[in-house]
Protein backbone atom coordinates (compact mmCIF):
# COMPACT_ATOMS: atom_id res chain seq x y z
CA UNK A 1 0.00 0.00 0.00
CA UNK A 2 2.23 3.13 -1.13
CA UNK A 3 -0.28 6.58 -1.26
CA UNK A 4 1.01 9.52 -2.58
CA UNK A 5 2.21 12.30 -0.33
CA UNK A 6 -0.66 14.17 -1.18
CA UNK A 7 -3.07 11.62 -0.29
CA UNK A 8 -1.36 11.10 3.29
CA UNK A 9 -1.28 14.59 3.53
CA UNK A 10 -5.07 15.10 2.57
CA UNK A 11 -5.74 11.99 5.64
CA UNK A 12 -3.50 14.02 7.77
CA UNK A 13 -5.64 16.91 7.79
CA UNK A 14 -8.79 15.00 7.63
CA UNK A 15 -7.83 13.40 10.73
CA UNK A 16 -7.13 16.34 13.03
CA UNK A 17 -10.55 17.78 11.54
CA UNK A 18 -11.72 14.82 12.77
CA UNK A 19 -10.64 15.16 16.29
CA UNK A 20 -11.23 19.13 16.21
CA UNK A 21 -15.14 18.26 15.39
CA UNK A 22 -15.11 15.85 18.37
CA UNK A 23 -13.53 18.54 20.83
CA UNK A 24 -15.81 20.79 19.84
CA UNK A 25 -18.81 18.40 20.21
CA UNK A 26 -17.55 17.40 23.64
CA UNK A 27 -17.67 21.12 24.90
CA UNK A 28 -20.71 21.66 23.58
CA UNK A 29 -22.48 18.34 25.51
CA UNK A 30 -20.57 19.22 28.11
CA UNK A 31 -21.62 23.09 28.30
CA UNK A 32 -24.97 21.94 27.92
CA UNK A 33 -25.45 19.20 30.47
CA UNK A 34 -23.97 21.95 33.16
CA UNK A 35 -26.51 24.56 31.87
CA UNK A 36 -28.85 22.31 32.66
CA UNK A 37 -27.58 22.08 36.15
CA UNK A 38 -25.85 18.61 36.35
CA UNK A 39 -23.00 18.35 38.62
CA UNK A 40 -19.20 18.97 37.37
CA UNK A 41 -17.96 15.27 37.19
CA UNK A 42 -22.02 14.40 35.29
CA UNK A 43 -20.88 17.03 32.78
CA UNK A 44 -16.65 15.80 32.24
CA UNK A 45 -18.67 12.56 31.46
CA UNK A 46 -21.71 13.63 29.22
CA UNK A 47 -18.62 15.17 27.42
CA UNK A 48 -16.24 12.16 27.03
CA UNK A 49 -18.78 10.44 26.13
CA UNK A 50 -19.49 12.45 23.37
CA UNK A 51 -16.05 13.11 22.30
CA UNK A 52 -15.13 9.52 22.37
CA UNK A 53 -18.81 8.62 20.06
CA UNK A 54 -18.00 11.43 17.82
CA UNK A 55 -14.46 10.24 16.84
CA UNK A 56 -15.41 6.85 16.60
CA UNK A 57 -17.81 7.68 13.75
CA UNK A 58 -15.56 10.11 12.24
CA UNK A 59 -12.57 7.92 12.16
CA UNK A 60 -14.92 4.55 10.67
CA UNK A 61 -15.32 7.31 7.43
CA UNK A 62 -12.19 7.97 7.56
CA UNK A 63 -11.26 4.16 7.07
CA UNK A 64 -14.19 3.74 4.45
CA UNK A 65 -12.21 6.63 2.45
CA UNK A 66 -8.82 5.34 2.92
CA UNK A 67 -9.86 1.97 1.76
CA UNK A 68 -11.60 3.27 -1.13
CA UNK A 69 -8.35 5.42 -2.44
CA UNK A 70 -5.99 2.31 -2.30
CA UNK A 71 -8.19 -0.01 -4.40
């Protein structure tokens, strides 16, 4: 399996995109569940929770594209 540089660069990028969407979805579940007055530690996990879903699902299309571009 040899990509281009330009293709690992592209996955690269898509990757910390990836993560950056799932940061920004745990703060928001996490900002939320505290606005709606759950405790600290309720919140931290609301937001890992998310975080860790939201990766999950990003990186699985992230796979689906990577093993589309090397067949």
């Amino acid at each position: 399996m040899h990509l281009p540089l330009a293709a690992l660069t592209l996955f690269a990028l898509a990757l910390l995109t990836a993560i950056l969407l799932a940061l920004l979805a745990a703060i928001g579940a996490g900002l939320l569940t505290r606005a709606d007055g759950a405790s600290r530690p309720a919140a931290l996990l609301r937001a890992g929770v998310a975080f860790g879903g939201t990766l999950t699902v990003l990186a699985a299309l992230l796979a689906l594209g990577i093993s589309a571009l090397t067949q």
